[in-house]
N, C-alpha and C. Protein backbone atom coordinates (compact mmCIF):
# COMPACT_ATOMS: atom_id res chain seq x y z
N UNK A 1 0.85 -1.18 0.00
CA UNK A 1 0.00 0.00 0.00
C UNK A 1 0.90 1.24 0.00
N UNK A 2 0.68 2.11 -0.78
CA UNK A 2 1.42 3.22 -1.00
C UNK A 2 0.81 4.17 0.67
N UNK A 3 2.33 5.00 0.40
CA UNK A 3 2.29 5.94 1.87
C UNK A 3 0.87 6.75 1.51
N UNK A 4 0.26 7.16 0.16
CA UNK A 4 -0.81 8.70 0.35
C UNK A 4 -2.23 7.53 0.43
N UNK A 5 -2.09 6.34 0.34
CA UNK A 5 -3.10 5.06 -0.20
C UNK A 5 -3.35 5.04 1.59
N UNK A 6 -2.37 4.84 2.42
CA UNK A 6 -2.13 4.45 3.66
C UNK A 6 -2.72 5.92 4.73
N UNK A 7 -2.53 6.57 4.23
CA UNK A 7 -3.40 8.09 5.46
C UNK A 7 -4.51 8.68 4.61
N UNK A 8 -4.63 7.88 3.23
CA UNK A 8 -5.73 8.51 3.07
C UNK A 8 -7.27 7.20 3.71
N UNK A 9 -6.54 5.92 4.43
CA UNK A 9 -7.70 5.05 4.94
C UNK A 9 -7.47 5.51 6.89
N UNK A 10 -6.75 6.41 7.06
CA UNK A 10 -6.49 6.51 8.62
C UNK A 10 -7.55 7.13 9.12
N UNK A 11 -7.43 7.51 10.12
CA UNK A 11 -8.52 8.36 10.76
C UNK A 11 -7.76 9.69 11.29
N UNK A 12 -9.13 10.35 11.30
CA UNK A 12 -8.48 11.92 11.07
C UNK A 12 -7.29 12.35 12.60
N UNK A 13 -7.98 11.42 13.70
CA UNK A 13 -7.26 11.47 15.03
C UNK A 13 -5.95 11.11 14.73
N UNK A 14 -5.62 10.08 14.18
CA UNK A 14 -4.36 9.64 13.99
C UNK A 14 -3.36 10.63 12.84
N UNK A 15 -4.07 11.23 11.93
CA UNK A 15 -3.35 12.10 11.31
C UNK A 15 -2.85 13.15 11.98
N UNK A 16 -3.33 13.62 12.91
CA UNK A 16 -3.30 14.78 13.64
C UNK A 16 -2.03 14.66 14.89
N UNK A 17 -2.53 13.09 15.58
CA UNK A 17 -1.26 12.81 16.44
C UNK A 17 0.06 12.26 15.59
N UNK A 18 0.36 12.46 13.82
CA UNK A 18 1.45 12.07 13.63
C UNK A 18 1.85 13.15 13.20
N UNK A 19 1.25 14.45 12.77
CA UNK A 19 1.50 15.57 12.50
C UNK A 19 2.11 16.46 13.96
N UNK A 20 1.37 16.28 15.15
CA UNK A 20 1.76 16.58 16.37
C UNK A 20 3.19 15.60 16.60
N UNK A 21 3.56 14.44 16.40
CA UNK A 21 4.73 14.11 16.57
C UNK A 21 5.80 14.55 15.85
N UNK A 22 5.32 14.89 14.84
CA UNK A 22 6.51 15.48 13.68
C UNK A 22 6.93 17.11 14.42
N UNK A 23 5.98 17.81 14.89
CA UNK A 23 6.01 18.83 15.00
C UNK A 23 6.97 19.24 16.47
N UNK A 24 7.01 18.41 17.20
CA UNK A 24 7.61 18.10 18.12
C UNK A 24 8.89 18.10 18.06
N UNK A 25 8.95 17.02 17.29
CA UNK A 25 10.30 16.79 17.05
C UNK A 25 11.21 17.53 16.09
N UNK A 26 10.24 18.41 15.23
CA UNK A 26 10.82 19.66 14.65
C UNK A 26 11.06 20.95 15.46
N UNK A 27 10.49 20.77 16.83
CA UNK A 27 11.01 21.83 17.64
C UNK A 27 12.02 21.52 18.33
N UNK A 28 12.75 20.09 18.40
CA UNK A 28 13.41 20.02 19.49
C UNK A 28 14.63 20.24 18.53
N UNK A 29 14.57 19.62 17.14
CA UNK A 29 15.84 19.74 15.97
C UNK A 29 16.35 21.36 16.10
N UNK A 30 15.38 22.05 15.84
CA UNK A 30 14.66 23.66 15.37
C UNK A 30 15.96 24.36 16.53
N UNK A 31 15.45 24.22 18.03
CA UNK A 31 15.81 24.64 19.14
C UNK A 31 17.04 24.24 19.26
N UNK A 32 17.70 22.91 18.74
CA UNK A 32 19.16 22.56 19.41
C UNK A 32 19.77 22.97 18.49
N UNK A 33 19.49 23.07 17.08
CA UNK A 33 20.53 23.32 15.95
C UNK A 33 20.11 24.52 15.63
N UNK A 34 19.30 24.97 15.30
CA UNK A 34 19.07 26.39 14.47
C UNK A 34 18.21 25.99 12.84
N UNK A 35 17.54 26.85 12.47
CA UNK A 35 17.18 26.46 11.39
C UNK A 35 18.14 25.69 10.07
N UNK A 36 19.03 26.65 9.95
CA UNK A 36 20.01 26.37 8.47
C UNK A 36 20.81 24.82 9.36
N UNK A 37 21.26 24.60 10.13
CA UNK A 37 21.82 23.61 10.56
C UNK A 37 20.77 22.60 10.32
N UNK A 38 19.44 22.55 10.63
CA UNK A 38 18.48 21.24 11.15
C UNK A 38 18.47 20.77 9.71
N UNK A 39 18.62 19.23 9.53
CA UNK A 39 17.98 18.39 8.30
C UNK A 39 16.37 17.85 8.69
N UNK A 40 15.86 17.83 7.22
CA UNK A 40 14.67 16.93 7.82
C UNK A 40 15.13 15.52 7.83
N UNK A 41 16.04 15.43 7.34
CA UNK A 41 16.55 13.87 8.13
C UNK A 41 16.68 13.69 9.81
N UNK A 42 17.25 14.88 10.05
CA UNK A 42 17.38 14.76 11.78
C UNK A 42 16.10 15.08 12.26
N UNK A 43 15.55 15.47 11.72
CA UNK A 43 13.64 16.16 12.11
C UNK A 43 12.96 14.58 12.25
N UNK A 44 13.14 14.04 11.08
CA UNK A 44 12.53 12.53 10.97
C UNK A 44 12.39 11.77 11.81
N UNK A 45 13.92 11.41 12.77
CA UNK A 45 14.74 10.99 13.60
C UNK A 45 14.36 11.14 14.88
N UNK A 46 14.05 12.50 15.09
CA UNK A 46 13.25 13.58 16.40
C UNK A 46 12.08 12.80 16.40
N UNK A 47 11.25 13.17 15.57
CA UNK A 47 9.82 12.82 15.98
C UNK A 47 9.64 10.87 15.59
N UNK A 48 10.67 10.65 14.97
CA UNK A 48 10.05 8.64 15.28
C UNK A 48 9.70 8.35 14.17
N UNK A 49 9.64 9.32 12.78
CA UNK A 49 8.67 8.90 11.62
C UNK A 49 10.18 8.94 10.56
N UNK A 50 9.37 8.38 9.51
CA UNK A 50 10.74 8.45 8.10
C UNK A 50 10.48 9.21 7.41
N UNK A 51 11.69 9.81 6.43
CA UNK A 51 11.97 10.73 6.06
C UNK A 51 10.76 11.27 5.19
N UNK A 52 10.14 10.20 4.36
CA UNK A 52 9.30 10.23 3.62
C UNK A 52 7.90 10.46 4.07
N UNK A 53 7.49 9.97 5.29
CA UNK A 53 6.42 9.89 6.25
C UNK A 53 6.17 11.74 6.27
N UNK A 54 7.29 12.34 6.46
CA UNK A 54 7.85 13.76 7.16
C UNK A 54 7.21 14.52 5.78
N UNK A 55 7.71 14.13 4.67
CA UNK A 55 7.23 15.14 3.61
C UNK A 55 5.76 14.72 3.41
N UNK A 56 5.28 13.50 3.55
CA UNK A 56 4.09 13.75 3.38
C UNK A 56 3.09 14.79 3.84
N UNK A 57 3.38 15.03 5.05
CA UNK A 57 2.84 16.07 5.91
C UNK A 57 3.35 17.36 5.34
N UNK A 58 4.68 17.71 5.28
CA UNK A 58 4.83 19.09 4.97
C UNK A 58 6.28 19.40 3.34
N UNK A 59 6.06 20.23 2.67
CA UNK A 59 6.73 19.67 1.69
C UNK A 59 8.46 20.14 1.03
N UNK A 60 8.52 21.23 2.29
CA UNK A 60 9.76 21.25 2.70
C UNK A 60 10.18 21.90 4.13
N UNK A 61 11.27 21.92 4.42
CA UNK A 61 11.77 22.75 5.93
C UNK A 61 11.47 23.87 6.00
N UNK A 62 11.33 24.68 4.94
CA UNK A 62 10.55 26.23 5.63
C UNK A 62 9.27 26.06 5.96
N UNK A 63 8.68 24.73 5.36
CA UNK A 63 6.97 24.76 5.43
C UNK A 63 6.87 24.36 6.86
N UNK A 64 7.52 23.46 7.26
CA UNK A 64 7.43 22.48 8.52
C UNK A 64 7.91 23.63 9.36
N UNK A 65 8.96 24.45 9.65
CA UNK A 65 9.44 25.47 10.19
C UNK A 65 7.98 26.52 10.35
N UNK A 66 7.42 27.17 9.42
CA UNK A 66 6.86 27.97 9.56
C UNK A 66 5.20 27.07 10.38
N UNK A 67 5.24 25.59 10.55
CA UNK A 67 4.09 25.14 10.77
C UNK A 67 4.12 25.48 12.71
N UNK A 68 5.55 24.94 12.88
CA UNK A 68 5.99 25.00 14.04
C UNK A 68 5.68 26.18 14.83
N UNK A 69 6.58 27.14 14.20
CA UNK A 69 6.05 28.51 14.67
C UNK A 69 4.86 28.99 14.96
N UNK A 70 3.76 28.47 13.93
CA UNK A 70 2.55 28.99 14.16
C UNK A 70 1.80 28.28 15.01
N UNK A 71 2.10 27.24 15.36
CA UNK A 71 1.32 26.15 16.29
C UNK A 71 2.07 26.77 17.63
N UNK A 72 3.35 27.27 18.07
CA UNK A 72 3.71 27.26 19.29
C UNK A 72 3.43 29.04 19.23
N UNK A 73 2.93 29.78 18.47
CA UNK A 73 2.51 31.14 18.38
C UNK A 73 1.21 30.80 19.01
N UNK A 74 0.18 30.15 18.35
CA UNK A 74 -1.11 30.03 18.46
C UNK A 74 -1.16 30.00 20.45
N UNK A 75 -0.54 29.00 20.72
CA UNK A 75 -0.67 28.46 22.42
C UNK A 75 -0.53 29.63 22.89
N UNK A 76 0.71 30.48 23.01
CA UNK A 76 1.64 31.72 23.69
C UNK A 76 0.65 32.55 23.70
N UNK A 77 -0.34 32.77 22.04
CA UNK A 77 -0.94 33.91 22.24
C UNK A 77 -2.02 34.07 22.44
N UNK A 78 -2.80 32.77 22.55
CA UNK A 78 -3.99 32.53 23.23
C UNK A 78 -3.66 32.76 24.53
N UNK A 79 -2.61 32.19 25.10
CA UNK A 79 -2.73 32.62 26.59
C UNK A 79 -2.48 34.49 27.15
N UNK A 80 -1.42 34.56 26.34
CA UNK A 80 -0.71 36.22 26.94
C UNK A 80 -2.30 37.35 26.70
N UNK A 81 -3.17 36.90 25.57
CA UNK A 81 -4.18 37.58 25.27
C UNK A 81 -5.60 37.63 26.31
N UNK A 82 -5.44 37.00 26.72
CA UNK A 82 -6.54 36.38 27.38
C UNK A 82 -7.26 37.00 28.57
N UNK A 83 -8.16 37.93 28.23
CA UNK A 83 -8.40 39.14 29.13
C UNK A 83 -9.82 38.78 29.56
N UNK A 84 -10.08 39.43 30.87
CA UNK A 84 -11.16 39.25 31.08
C UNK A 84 -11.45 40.51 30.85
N UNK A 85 -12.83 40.65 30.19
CA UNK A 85 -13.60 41.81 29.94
C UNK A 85 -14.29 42.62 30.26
N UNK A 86 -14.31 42.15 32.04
CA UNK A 86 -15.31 42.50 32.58
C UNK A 86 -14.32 43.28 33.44
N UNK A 87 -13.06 43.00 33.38
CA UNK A 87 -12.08 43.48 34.60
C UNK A 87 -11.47 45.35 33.85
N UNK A 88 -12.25 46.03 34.05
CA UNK A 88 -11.49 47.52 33.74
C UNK A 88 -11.23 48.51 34.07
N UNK A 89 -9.64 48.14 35.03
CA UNK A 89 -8.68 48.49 35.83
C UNK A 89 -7.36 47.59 34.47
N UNK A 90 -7.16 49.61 33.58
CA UNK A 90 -6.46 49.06 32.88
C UNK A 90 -5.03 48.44 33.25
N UNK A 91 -4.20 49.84 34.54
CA UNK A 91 -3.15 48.99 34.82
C UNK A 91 -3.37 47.38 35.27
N UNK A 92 -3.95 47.34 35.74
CA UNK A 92 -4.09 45.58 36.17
C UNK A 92 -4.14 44.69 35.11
N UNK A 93 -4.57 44.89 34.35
CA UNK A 93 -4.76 44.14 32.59
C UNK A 93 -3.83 44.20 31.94
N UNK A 94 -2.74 45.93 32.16
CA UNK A 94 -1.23 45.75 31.55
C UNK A 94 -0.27 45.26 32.28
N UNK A 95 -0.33 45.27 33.50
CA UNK A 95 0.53 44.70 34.63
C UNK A 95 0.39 43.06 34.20
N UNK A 96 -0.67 42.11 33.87
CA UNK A 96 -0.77 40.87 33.86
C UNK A 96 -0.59 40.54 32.43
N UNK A 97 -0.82 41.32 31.69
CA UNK A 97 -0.33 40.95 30.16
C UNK A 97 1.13 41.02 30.05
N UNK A 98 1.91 42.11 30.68
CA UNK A 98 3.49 42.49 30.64
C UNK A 98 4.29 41.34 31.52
N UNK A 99 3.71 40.44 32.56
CA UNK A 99 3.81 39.35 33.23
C UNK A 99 3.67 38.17 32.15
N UNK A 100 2.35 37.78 31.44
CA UNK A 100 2.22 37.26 30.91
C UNK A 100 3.32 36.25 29.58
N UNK A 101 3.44 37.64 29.13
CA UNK A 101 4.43 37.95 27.96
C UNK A 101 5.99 37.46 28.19
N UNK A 102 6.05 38.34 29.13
CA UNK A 102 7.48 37.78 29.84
C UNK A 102 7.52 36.48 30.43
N UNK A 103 6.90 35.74 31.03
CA UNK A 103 6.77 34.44 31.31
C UNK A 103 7.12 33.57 29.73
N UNK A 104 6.14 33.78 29.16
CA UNK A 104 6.64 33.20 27.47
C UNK A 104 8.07 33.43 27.03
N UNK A 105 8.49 34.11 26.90
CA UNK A 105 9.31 34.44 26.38
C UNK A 105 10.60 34.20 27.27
N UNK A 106 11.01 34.35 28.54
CA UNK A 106 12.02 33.78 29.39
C UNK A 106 11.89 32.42 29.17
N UNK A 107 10.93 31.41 29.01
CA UNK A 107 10.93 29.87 28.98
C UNK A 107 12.39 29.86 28.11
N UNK A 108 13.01 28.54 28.61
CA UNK A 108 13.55 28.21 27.80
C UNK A 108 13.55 27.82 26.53
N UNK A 109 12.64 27.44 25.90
CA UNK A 109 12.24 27.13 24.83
C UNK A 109 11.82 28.93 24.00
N UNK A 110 11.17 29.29 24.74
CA UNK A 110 11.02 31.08 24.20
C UNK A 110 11.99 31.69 23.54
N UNK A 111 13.35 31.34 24.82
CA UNK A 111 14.79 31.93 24.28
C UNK A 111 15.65 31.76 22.90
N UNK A 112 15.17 30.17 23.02
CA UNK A 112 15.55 29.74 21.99
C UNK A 112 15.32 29.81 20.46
N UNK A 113 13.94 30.01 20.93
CA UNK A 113 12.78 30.36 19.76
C UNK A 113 13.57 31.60 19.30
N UNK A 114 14.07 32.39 20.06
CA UNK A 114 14.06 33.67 19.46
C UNK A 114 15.67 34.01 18.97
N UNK A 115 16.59 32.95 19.89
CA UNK A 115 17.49 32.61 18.87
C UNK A 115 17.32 32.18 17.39
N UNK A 116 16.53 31.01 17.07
CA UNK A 116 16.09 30.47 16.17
C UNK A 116 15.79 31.21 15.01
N UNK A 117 14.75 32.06 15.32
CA UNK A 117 14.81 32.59 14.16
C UNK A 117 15.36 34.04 13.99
């Protein structure tokens, strides 16, 4: 059975947790090497899947790169955003957003991120 024959009989859950494994393991490549250093061979390697498995999902390293980013953007900025609306006592809303923000971004992984790119 061909690899596109083979996820096109999967279920949508399972596409999603092999796309989440890839993605993973493209952050940990991403974070230890730097973009221009990371192969998607070593990306492959990271997340448990083969090389070929890897492009199926995305169809080169800037794509998979830029997927990364936006999936670990999406989390950061759902949270740092996240206001209550009812609360308006603006310093208190900039005081916890400027907390917020900075919490993200000191993570280790933040730092790196911002090495990264």
């Amino acid at each position: 059975m061909s690899l596109q024959a083979e996820l096109s009989t999967r279920a949508p859950d399972e596409d999603s947790v092999k796309r989440r494994q890839i993605l993973d393991g493209a952050m940990r490549v991403f974070l230890d090497k730097g973009f221009d250093a990371a192969s998607m061979g070593e990306i492959a390697r990271a997340a448990g899947v083969s090389k070929g498995t890897l492009y199926v999902y995305f169809d080169d390293k800037l794509t998979l790169f830029d997927a990364m980013v936006q999936e670990r953007c999406k989390v950061h900025v759902e949270r740092v955003f996240e206001f209550d609306h009812a609360d308006h006592a603006v310093e208190a809303v900039l005081t916890r957003f400027g907390i917020d923000f900075a919490t993200v971004m000191c993570r280790p992984e933040g730092l790196s991120g911002v090495r990264t790119v």
